[in-house]
N, C-alpha and C. Protein backbone atom coordinates (compact mmCIF):
# COMPACT_ATOMS: atom_id res chain seq x y z
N UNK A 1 22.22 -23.80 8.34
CA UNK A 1 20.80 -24.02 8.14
C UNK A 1 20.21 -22.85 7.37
N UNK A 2 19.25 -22.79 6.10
CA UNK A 2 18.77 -22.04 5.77
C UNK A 2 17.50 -21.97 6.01
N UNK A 3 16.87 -20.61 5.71
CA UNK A 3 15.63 -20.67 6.38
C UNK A 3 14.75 -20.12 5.02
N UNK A 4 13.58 -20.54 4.98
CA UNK A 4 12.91 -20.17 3.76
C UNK A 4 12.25 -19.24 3.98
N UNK A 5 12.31 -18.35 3.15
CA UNK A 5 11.91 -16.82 2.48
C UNK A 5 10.37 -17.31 2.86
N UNK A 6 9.91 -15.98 2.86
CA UNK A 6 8.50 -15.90 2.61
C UNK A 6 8.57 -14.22 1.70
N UNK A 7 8.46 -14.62 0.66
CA UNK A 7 8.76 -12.90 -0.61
C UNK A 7 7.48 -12.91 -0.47
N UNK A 8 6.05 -13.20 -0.62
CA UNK A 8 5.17 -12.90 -1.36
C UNK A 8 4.26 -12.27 -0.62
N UNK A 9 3.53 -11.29 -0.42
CA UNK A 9 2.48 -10.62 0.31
C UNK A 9 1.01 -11.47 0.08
N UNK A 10 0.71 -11.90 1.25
CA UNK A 10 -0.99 -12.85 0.93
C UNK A 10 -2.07 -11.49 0.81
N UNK A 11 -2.59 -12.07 0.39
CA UNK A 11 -4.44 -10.92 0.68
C UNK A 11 -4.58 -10.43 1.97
N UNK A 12 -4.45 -11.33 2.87
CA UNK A 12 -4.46 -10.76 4.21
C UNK A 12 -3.25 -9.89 4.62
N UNK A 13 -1.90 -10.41 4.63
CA UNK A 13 -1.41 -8.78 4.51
C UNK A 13 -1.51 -7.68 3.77
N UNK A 14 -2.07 -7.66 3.07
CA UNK A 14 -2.31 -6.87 2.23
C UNK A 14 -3.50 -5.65 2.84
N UNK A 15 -4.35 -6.62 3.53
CA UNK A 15 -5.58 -5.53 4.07
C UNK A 15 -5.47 -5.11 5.33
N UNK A 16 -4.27 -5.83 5.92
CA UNK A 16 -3.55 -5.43 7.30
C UNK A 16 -2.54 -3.76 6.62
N UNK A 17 -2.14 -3.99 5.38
CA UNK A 17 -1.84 -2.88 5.01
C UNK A 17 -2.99 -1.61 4.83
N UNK A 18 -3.68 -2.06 3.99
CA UNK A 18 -4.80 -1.29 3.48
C UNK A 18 -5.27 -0.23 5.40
N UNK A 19 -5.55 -1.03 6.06
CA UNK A 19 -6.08 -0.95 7.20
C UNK A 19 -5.88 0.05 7.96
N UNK A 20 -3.98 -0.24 8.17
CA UNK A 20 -3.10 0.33 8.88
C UNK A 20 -3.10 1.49 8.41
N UNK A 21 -2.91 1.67 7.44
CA UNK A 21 -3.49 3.11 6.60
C UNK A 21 -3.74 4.15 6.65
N UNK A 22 -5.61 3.39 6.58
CA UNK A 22 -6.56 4.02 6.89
C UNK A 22 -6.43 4.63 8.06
N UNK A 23 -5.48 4.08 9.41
CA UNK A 23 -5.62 4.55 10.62
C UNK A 23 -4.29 5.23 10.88
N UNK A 24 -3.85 5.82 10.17
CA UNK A 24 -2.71 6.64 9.80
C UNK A 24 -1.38 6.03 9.96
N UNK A 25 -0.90 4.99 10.39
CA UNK A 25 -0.17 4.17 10.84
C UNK A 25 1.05 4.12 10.04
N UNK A 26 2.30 4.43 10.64
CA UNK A 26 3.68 3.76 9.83
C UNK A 26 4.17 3.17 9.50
N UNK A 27 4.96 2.70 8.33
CA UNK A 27 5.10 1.63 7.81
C UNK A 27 6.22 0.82 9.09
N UNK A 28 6.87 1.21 9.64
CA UNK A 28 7.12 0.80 10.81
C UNK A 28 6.24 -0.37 11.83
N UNK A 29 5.27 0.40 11.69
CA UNK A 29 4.08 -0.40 12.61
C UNK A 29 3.48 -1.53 12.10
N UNK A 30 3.22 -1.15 10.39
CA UNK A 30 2.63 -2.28 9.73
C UNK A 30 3.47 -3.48 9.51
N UNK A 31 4.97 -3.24 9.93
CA UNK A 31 5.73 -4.64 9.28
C UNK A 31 5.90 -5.13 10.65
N UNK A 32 6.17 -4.36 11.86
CA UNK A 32 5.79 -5.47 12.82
C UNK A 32 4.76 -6.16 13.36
N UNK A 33 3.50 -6.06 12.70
CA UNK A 33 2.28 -6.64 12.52
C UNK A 33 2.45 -7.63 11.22
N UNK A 34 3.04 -7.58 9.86
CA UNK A 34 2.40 -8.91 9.23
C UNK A 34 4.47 -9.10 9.15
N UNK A 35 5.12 -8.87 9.75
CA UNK A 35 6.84 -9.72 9.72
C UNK A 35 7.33 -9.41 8.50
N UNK A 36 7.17 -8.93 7.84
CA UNK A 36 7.83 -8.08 6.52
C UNK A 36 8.86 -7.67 6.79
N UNK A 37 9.66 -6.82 5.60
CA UNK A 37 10.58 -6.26 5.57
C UNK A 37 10.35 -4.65 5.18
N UNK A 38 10.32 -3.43 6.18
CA UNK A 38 9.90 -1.94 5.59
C UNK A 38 9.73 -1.74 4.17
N UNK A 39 10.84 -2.04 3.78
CA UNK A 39 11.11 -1.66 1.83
C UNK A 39 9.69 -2.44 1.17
N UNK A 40 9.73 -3.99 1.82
CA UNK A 40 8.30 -4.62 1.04
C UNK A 40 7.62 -3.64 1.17
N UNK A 41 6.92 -3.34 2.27
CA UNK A 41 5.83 -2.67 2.46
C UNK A 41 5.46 -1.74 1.76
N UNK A 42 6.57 -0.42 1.57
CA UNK A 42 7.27 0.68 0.93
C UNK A 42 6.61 0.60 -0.71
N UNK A 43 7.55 -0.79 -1.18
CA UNK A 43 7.47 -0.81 -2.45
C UNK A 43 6.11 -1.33 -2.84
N UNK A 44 4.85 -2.18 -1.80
CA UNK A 44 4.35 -2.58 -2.58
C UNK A 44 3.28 -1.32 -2.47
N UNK A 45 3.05 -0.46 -1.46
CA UNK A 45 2.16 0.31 -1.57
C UNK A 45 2.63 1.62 -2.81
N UNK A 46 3.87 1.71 -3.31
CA UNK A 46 4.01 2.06 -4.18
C UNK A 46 4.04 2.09 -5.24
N UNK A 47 3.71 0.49 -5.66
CA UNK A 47 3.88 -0.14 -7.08
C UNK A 47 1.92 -0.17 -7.41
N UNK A 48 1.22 -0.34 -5.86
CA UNK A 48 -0.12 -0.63 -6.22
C UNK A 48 -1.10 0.48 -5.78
N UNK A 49 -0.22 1.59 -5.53
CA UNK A 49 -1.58 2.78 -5.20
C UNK A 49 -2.01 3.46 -6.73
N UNK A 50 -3.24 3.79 -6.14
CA UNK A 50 -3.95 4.44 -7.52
C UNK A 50 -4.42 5.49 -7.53
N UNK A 51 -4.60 6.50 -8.36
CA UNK A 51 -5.06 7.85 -8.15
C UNK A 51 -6.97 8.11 -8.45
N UNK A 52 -6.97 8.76 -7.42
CA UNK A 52 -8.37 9.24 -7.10
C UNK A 52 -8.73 10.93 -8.02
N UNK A 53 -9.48 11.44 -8.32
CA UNK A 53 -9.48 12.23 -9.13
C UNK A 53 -8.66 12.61 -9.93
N UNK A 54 -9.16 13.92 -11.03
CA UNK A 54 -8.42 14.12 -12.00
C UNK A 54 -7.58 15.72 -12.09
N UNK A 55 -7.80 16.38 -10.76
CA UNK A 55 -7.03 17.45 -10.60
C UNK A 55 -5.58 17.89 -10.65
N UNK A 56 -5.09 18.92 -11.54
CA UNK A 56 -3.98 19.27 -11.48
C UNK A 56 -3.09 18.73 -10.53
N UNK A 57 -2.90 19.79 -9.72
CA UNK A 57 -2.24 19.54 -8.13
C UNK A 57 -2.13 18.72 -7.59
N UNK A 58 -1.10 18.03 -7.46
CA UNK A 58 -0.35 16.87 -6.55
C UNK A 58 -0.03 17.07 -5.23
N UNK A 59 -0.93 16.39 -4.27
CA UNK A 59 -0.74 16.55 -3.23
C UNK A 59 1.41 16.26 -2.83
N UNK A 60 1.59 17.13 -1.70
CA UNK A 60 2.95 16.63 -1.93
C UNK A 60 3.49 15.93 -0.50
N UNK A 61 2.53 15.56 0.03
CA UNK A 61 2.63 14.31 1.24
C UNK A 61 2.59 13.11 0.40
N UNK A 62 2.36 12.97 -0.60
CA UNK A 62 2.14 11.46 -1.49
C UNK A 62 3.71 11.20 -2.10
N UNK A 63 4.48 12.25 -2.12
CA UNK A 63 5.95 11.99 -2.40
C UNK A 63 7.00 11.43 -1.41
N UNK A 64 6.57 11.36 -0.02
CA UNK A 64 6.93 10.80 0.71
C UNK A 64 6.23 9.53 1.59
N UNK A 65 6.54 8.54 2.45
CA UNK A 65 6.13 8.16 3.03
C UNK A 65 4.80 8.47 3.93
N UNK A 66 3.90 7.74 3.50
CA UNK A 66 3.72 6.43 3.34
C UNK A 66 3.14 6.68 2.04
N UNK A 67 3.24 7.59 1.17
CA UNK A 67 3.17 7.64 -0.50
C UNK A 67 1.13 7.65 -0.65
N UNK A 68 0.37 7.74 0.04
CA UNK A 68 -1.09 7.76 -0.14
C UNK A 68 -1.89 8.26 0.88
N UNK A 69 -3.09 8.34 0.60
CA UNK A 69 -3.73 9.68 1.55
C UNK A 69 -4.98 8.98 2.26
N UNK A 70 -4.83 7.88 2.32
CA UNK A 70 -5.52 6.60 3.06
C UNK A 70 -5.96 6.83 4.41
N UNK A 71 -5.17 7.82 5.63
CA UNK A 71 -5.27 8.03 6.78
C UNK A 71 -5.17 9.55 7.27
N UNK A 72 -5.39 10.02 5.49
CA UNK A 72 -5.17 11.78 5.88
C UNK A 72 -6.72 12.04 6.57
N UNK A 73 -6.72 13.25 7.62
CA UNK A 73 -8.02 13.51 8.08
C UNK A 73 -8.41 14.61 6.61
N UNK A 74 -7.74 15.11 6.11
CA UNK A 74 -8.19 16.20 4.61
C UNK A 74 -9.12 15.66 3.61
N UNK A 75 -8.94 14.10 3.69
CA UNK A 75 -9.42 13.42 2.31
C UNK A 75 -10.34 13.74 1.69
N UNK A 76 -11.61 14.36 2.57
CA UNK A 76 -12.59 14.07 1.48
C UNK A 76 -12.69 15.67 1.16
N UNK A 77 -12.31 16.29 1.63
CA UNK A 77 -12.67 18.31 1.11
C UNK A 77 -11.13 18.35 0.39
N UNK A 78 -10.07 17.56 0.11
CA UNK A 78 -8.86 17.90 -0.48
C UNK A 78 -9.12 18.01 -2.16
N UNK A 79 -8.40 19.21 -2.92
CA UNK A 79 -8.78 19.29 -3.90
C UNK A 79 -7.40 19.30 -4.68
N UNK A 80 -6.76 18.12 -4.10
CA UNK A 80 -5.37 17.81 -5.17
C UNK A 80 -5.86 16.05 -5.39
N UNK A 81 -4.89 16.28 -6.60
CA UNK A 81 -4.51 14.59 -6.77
C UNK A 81 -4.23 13.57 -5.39
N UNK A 82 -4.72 12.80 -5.50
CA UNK A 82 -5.38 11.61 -4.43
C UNK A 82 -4.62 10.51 -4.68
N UNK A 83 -3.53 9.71 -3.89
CA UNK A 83 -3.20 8.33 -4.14
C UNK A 83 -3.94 7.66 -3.51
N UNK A 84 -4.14 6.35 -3.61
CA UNK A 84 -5.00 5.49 -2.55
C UNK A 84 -4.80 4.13 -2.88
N UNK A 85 -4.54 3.20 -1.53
CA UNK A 85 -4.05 1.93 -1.56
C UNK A 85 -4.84 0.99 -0.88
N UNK A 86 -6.04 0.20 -2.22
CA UNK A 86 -6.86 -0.97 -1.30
C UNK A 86 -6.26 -2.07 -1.75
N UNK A 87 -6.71 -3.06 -0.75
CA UNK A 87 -6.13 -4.31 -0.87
C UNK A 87 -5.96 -5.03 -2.23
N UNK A 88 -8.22 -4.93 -2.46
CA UNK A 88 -8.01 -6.09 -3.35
C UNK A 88 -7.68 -5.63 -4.89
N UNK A 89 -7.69 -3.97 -5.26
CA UNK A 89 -6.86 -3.47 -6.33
C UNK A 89 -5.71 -4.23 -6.49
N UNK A 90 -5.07 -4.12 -5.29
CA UNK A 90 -2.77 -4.12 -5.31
C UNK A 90 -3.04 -5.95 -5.54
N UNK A 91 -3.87 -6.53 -4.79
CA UNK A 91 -3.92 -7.89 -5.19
C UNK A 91 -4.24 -8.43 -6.59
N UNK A 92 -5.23 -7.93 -7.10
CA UNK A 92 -5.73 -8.46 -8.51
C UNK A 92 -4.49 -8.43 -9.26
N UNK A 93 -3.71 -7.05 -9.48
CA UNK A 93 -3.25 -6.41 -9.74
C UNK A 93 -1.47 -7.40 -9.92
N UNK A 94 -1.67 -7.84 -8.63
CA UNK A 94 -0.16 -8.52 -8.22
C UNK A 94 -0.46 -10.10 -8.89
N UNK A 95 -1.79 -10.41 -8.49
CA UNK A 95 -1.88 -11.99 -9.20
C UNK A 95 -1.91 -11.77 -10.82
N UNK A 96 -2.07 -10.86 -11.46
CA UNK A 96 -2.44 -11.17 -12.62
C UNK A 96 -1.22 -10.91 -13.58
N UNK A 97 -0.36 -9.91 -12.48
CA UNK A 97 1.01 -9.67 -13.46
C UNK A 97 2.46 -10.65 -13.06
N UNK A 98 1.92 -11.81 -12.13
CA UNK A 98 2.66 -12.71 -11.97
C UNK A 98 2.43 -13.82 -12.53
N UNK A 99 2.70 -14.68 -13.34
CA UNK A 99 3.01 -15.85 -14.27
C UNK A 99 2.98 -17.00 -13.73
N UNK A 100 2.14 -17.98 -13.15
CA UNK A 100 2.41 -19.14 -12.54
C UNK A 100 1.83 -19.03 -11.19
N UNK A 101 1.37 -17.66 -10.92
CA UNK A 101 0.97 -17.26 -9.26
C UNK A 101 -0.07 -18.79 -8.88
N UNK A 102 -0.01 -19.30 -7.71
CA UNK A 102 -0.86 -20.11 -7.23
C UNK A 102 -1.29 -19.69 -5.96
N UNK A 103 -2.66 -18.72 -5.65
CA UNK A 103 -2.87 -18.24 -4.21
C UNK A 103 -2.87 -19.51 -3.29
């Protein structure tokens, strides 16, 4: 018996990501909340975070897991480069560079 895939991240996981985040949460935590697979999670907050100012300095918590500064308590007095991962960015973003997408 095969069982059918579900590959595609909806909007709503997406802000279950965004969310989880914000509340410092591991990607651990977030895939047993929307049934994913870690790496999804991983890759999509990596393919769709975006940078917040224009300062030199790279924060270097953004090189590792969870790759954005969404749930850092530093955020708003930090004076390095900023990743940041909202929903409906990584969404627009995902529908428009997919070909045939039907939400």
């Amino acid at each position: 018996m095969t069982t059918l895939k579900n590959k595609h991240l909806s909007f709503e996981d997406r802000c279950i990501i965004q969310e989880f985040l914000n509340y410092g949460y591991s990607f651990t935590r977030i895939v047993t909340r929307i049934h994913k697979d870690r790496t999804t999670v991983a890759k999509e907050v990596l393919h769709h975070r975006f940078m917040k100012g224009s300062f030199q300095t790279q924060c270097e918590l953004t090189d590792r897991p969870p790759y954005v500064c969404n749930g850092c308590d530093r955020k708003t007095r930090c004076r390095k480069r900023q990743y940041l991962y909202e929903a409906s960015i990584a969404h627009n973003e995902y529908t428009s560079a997919t070909p045939g997408f039907v939400p």
